[in-house]
Protein backbone atom coordinates (compact mmCIF):
# COMPACT_ATOMS: atom_id res chain seq x y z
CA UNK A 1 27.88 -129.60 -180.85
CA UNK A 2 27.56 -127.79 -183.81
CA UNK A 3 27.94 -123.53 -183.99
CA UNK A 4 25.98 -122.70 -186.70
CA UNK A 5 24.41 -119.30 -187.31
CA UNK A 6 26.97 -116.93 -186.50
CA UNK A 7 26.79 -114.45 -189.32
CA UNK A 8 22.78 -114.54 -188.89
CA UNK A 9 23.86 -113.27 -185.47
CA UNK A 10 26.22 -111.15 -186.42
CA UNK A 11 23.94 -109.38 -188.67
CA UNK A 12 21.13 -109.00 -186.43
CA UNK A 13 22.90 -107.80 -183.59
CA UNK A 14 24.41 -104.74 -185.90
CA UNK A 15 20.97 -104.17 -187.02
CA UNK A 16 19.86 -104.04 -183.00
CA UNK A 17 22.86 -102.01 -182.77
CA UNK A 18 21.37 -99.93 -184.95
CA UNK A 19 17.95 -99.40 -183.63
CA UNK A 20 19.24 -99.07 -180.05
CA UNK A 21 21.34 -96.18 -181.27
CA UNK A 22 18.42 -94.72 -183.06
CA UNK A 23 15.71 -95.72 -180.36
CA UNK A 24 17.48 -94.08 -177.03
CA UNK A 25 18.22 -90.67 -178.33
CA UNK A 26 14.43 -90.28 -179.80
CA UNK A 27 13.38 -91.59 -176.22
CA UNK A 28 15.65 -88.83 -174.59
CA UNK A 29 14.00 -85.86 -177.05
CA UNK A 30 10.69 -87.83 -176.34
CA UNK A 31 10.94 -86.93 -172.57
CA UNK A 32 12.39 -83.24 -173.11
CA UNK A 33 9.43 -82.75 -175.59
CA UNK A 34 6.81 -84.01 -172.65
CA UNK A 35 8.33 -82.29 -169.91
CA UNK A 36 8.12 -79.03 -172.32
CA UNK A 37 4.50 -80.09 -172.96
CA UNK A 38 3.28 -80.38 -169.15
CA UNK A 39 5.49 -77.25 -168.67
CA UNK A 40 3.02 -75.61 -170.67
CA UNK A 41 -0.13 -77.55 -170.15
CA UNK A 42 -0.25 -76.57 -166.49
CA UNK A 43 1.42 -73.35 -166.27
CA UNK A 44 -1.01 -72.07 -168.76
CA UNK A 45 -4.68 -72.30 -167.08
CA UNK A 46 -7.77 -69.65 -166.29
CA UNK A 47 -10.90 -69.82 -164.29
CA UNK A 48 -13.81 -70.79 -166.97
CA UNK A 49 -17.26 -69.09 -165.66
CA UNK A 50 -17.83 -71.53 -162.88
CA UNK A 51 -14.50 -71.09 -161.05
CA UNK A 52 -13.05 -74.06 -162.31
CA UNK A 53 -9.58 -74.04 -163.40
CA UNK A 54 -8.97 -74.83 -167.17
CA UNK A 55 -5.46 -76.23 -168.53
CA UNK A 56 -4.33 -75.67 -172.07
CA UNK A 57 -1.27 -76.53 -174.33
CA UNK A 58 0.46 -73.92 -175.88
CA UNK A 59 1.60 -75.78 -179.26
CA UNK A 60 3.43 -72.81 -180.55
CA UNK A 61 4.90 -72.23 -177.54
CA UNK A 62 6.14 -76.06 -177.01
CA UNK A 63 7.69 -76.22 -180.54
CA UNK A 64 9.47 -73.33 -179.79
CA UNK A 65 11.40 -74.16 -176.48
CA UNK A 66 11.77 -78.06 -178.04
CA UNK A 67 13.26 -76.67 -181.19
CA UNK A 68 15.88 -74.05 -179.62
CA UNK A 69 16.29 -77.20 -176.42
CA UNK A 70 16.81 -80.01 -179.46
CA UNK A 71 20.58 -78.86 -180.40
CA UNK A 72 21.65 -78.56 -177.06
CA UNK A 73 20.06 -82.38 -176.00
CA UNK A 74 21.39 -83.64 -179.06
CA UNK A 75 25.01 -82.36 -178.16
CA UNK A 76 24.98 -83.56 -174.75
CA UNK A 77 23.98 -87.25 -175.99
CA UNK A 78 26.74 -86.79 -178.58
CA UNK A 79 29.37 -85.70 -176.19
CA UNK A 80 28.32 -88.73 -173.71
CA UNK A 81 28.21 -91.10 -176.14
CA UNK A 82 32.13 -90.02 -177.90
CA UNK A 83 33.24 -90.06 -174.34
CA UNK A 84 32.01 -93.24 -173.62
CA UNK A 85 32.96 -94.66 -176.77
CA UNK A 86 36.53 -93.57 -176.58
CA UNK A 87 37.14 -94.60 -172.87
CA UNK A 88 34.29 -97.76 -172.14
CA UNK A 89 37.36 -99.73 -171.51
CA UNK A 90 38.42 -98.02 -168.47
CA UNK A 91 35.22 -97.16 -167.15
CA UNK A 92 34.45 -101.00 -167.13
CA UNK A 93 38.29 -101.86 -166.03
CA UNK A 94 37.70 -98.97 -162.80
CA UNK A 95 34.27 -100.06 -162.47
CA UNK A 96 35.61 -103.38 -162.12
CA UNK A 97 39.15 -103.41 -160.53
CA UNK A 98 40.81 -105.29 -163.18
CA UNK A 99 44.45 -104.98 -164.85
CA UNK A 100 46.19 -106.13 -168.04
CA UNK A 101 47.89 -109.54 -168.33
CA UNK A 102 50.58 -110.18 -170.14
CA UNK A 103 52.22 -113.84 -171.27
CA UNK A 104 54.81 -113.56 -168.79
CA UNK A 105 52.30 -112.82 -165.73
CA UNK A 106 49.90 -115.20 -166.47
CA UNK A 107 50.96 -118.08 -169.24
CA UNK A 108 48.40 -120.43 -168.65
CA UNK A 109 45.88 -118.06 -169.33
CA UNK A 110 47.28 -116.20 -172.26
CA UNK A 111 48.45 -119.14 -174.25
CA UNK A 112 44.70 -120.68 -173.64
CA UNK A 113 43.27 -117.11 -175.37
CA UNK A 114 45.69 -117.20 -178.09
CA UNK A 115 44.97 -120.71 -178.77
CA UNK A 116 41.78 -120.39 -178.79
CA UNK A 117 41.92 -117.17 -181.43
CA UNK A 118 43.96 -118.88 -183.53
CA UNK A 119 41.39 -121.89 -183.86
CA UNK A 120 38.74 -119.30 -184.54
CA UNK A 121 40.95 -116.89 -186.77
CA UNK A 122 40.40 -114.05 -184.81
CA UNK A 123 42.44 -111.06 -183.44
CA UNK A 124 43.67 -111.21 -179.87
CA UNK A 125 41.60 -109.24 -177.65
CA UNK A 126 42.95 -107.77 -174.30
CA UNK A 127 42.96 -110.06 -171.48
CA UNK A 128 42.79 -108.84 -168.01
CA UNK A 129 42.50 -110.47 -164.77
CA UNK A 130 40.64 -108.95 -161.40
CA UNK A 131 42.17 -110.16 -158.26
CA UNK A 132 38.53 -111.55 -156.94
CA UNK A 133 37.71 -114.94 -155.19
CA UNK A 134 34.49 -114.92 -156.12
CA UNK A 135 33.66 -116.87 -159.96
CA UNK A 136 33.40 -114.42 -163.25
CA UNK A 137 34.68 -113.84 -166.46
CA UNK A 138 33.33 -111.57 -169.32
CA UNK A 139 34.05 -109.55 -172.15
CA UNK A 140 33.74 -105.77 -173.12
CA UNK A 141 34.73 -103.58 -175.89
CA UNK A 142 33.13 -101.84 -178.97
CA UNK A 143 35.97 -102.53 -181.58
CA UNK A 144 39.57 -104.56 -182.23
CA UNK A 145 40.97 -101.55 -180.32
CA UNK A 146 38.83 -102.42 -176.83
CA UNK A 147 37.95 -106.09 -177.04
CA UNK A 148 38.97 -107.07 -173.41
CA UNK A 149 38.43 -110.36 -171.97
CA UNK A 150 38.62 -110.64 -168.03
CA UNK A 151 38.79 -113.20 -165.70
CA UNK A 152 38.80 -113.31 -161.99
CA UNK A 153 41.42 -114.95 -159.90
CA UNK A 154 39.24 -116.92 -158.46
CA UNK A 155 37.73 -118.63 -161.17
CA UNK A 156 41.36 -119.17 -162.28
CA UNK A 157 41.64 -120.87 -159.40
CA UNK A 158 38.91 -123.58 -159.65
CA UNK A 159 38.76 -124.36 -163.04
CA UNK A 160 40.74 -126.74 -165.08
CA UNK A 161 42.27 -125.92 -168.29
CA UNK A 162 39.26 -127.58 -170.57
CA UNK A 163 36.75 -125.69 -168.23
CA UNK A 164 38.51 -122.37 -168.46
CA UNK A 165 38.78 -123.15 -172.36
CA UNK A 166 35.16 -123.47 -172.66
CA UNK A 167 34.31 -120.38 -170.99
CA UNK A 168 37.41 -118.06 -172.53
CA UNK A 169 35.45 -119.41 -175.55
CA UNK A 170 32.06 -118.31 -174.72
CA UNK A 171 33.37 -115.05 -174.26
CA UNK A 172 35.54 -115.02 -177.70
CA UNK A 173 32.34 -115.87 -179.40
CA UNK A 174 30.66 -112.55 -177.79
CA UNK A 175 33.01 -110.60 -179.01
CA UNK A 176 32.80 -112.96 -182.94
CA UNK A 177 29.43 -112.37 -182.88
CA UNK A 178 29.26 -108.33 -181.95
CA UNK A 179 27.92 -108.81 -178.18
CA UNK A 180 29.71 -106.80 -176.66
CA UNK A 181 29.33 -103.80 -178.81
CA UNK A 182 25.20 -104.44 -178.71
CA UNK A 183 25.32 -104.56 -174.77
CA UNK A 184 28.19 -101.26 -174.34
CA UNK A 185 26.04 -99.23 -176.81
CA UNK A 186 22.86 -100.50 -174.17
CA UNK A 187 24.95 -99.78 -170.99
CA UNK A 188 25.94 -96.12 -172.73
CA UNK A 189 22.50 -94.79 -172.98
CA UNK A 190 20.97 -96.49 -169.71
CA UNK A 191 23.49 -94.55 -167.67
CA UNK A 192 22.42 -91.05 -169.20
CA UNK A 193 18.63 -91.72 -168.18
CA UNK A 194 20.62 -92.93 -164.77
CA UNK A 195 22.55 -89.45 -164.50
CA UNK A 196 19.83 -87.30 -165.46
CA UNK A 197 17.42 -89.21 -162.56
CA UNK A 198 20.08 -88.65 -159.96
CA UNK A 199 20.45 -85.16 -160.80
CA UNK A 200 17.02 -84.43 -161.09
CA UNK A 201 16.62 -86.48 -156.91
CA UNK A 202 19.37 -84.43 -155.81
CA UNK A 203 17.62 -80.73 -157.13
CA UNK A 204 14.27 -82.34 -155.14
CA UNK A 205 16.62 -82.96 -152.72
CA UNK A 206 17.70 -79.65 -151.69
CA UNK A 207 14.35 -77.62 -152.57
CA UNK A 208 13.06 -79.75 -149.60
CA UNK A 209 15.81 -78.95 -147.27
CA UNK A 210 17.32 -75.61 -148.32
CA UNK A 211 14.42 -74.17 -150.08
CA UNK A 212 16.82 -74.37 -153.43
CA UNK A 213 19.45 -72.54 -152.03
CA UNK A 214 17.95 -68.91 -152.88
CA UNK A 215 15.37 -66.64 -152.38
CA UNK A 216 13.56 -64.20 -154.34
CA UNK A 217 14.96 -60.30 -153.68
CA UNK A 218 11.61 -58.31 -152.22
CA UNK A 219 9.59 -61.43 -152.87
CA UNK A 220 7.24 -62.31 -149.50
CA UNK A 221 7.37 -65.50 -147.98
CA UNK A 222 3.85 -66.85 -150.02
CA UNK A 223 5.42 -65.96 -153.25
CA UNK A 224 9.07 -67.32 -151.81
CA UNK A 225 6.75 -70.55 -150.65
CA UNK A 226 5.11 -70.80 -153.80
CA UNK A 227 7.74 -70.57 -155.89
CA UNK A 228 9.51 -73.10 -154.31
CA UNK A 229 6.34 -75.82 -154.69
CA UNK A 230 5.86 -74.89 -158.36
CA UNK A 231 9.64 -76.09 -158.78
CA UNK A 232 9.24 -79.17 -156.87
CA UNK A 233 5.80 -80.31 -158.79
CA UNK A 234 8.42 -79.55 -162.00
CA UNK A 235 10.86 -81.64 -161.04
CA UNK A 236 8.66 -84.50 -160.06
CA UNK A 237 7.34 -84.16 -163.61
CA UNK A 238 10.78 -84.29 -164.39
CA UNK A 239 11.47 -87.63 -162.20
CA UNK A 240 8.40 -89.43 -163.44
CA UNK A 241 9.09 -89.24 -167.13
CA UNK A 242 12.64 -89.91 -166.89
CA UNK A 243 11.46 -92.94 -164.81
CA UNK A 244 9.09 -93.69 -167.94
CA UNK A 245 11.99 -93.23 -170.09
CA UNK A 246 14.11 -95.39 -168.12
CA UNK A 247 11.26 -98.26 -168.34
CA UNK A 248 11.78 -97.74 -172.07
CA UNK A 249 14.98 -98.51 -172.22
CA UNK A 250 14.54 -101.49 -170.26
CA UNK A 251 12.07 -102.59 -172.47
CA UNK A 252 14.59 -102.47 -175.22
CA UNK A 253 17.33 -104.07 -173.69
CA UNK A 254 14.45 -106.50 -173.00
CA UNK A 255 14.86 -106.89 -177.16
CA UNK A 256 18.86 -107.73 -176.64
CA UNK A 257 17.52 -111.66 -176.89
CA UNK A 258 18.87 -113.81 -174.28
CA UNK A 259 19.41 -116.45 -177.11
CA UNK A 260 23.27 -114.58 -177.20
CA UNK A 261 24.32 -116.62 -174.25
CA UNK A 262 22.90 -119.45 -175.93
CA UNK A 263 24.81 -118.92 -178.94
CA UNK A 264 27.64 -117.88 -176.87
CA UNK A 265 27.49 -121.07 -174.91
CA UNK A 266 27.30 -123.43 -177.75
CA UNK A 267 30.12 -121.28 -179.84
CA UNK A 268 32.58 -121.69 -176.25
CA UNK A 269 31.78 -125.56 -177.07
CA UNK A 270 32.75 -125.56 -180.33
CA UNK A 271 36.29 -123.79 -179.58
CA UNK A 272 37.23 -125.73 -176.76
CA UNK A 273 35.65 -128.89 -178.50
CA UNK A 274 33.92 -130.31 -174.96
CA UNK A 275 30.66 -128.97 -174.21
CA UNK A 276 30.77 -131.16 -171.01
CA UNK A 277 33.31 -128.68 -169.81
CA UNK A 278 31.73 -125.50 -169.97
CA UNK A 279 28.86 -126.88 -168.66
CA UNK A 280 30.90 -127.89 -165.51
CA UNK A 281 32.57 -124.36 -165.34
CA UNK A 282 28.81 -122.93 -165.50
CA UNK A 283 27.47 -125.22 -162.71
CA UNK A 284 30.99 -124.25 -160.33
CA UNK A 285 30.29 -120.46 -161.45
CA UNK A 286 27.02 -120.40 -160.61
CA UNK A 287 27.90 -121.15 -156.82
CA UNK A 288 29.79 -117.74 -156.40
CA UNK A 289 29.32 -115.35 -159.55
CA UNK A 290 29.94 -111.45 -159.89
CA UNK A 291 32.53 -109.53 -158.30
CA UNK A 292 33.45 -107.72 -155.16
CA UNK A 293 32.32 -104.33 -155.05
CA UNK A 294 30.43 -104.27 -158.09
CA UNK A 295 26.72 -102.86 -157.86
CA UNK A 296 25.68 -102.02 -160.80
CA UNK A 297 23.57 -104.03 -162.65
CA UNK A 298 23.83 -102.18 -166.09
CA UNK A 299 27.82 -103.52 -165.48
CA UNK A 300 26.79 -107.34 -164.45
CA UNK A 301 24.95 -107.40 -167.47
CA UNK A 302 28.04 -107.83 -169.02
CA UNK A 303 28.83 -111.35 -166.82
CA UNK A 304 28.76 -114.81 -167.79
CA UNK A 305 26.34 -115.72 -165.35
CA UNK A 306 24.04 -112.78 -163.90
CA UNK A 307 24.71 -112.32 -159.90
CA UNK A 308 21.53 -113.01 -157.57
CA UNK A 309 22.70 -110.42 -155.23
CA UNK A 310 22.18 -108.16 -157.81
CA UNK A 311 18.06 -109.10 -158.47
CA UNK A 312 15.77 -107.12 -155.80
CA UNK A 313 12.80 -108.71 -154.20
CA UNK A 314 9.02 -109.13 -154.79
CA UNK A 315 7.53 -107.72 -157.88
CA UNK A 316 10.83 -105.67 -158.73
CA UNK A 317 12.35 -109.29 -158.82
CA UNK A 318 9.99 -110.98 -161.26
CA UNK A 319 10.29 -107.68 -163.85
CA UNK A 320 14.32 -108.19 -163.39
CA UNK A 321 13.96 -111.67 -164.08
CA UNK A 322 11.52 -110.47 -167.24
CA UNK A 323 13.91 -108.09 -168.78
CA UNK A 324 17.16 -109.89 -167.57
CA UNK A 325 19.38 -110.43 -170.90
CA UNK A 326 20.44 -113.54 -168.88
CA UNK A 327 18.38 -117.10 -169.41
CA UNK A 328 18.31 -119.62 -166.53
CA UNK A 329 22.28 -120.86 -165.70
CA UNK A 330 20.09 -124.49 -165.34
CA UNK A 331 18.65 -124.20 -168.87
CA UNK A 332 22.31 -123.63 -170.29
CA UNK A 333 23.76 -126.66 -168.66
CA UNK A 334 21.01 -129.30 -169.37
CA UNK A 335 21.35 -128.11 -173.11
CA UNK A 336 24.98 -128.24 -173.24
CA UNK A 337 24.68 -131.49 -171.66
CA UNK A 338 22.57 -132.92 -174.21
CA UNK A 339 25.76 -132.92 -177.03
């Protein structure tokens, strides 16, 4: 099997790089814009001459509060996005239980990395290990500073040398090819939405229960009442168009093509120089993938093969299986299987 293509990936993932850092931010200041907008659509209505009620947007108004909210969005996504750039390798290492490895803890697998590097004239990324029975192994990072590969201990465990060769390989040739950068960049901005839609549950949360925690001083219980429902129909505003932001962003990690893992899988051939064998590691991985404790989907994202467990029923699974970056494990194998 022949690799070919890997600078035409390299290049287009740093341009999706590009967008995605570019698209996420104007969908955050897209939502804080709205919200401002309905803000002042509804709180700004009269009675026209047959009692009805009449809403109107306050443009003036709108650009005002956007303008003087804009600095203060774009320094939180700043802040959240140095943070995470400087420390994605721990988050995924706690969010994942892993460790370092070093050539005197684990020889086998360090001398297959390093062998494996040298045949593709790369640095040597980190290699970790996650003491898991269950089948998985993939790679992180942003730079030469946090390129990580991890394995579990279980997959250490069933596969042979040529099979763990092919798939130490697939995930060298994420990291060759800028992968792991495109998908950490992704996982970065998904997880603000996340935060921001958590927060926003938890204020709903307790209005409903504790009335927000304060009352007005010499306010009566209608105004105290009404109050409160004006700041609930807010923050449902809220909640709905962070859930239509958080659509968007699945729509463009929908544009994170899932031909990666093909490329991926037919790079991992050409380094280990047997496609029959990553194929075989696929099919054994595919009987007991993802990890132990690991829930978050935004994180799995990051695995060779995408866990089941992970996918939700009914209609929410046939739009996880439409914006999964992950093809069809049985697609992978029959194509590997063709060289």
């Amino acid at each position: 099997m022949k690799y070919v293509g890997m600078y035409t990936q390299i290049s287009r993932n740093n341009r999706m790089t590009f967008l995605l850092l570019l698209m996420f931010p104007l969908i955050i200041l897209g939502v804080v814009w709205a919200f401002i907008a309905l803000l002042s659509y509804f709180g700004n209505g009269y009675y026209d001459q047959y009692g009805n009620v009449v809403h109107q947007m306050d443009a003036e108004v709108v650009k005002y509060y956007f303008l003087h909210a804009l600095p203060w969005v774009a320094g939180g996504v700043a802040i959240w996005f140095i943070i995470a750039y400087l420390f994605n390798t721990s988050m995924v290492r706690a969010a994942t239980g892993a460790h370092s490895v070093t050539r005197k803890e684990n020889p086998r697998l360090y001398n297959i990395v390093e062998n494996l590097c040298m045949t593709a004239g790369m640095d040597m990324p980190q290699i970790n290990m996650v003491n898991d029975p269950q089948l998985n192994a993939f790679a992180s990072g942003i730079d030469k500073k946090s390129y990580t590969v991890t394995v579990t201990s279980g997959l250490m465990d069933l596969l042979n040398d040529e099979e763990l060769a092919g798939v130490i390989g697939h995930e060298l040739t994420h990291i060759r090819n800028h992968d792991t950068r495109l998908l950490i960049t992704s996982i970065i901005f998904v997880g603000i939405i996340s935060t921001v839609m958590s927060v926003i549950v938890q204020m709903m949360y307790n209005l409903m229960w504790f009335g927000g925690g304060s009352r007005r001083l010499g306010g009566s219980d209608d105004d105290n009442r009404n109050s409160g429902v004006a700041m609930i129909v807010v923050l449902i505003i809220g909640y709905a168009l962070c859930a239509i932001a958080y659509l968007f962003t699945a729509l463009t990690r929908f544009a994170i093509s899932r031909k990666r893992e093909y490329m991926a899988d037919a790079g991992g051939a050409e380094l280990c120089g047997n496609p029959l064998a990553l194929a075989s590691a696929l099919r054994k991985i595919s009987s007991a993938p993802g990890l132990q404790g690991v829930t978050r989907d935004d994180v799995a994202q990051l695995f060779i093969i995408h866990p089941q467990h992970l996918t939700r029923g009914g209609a929410l699974n046939f739009l996880s299986s439409l914006f999964s970056t992950h093809p069809d494990t049985r697609k992978r194998i029959e194509i590997l299987e063709q060289f």
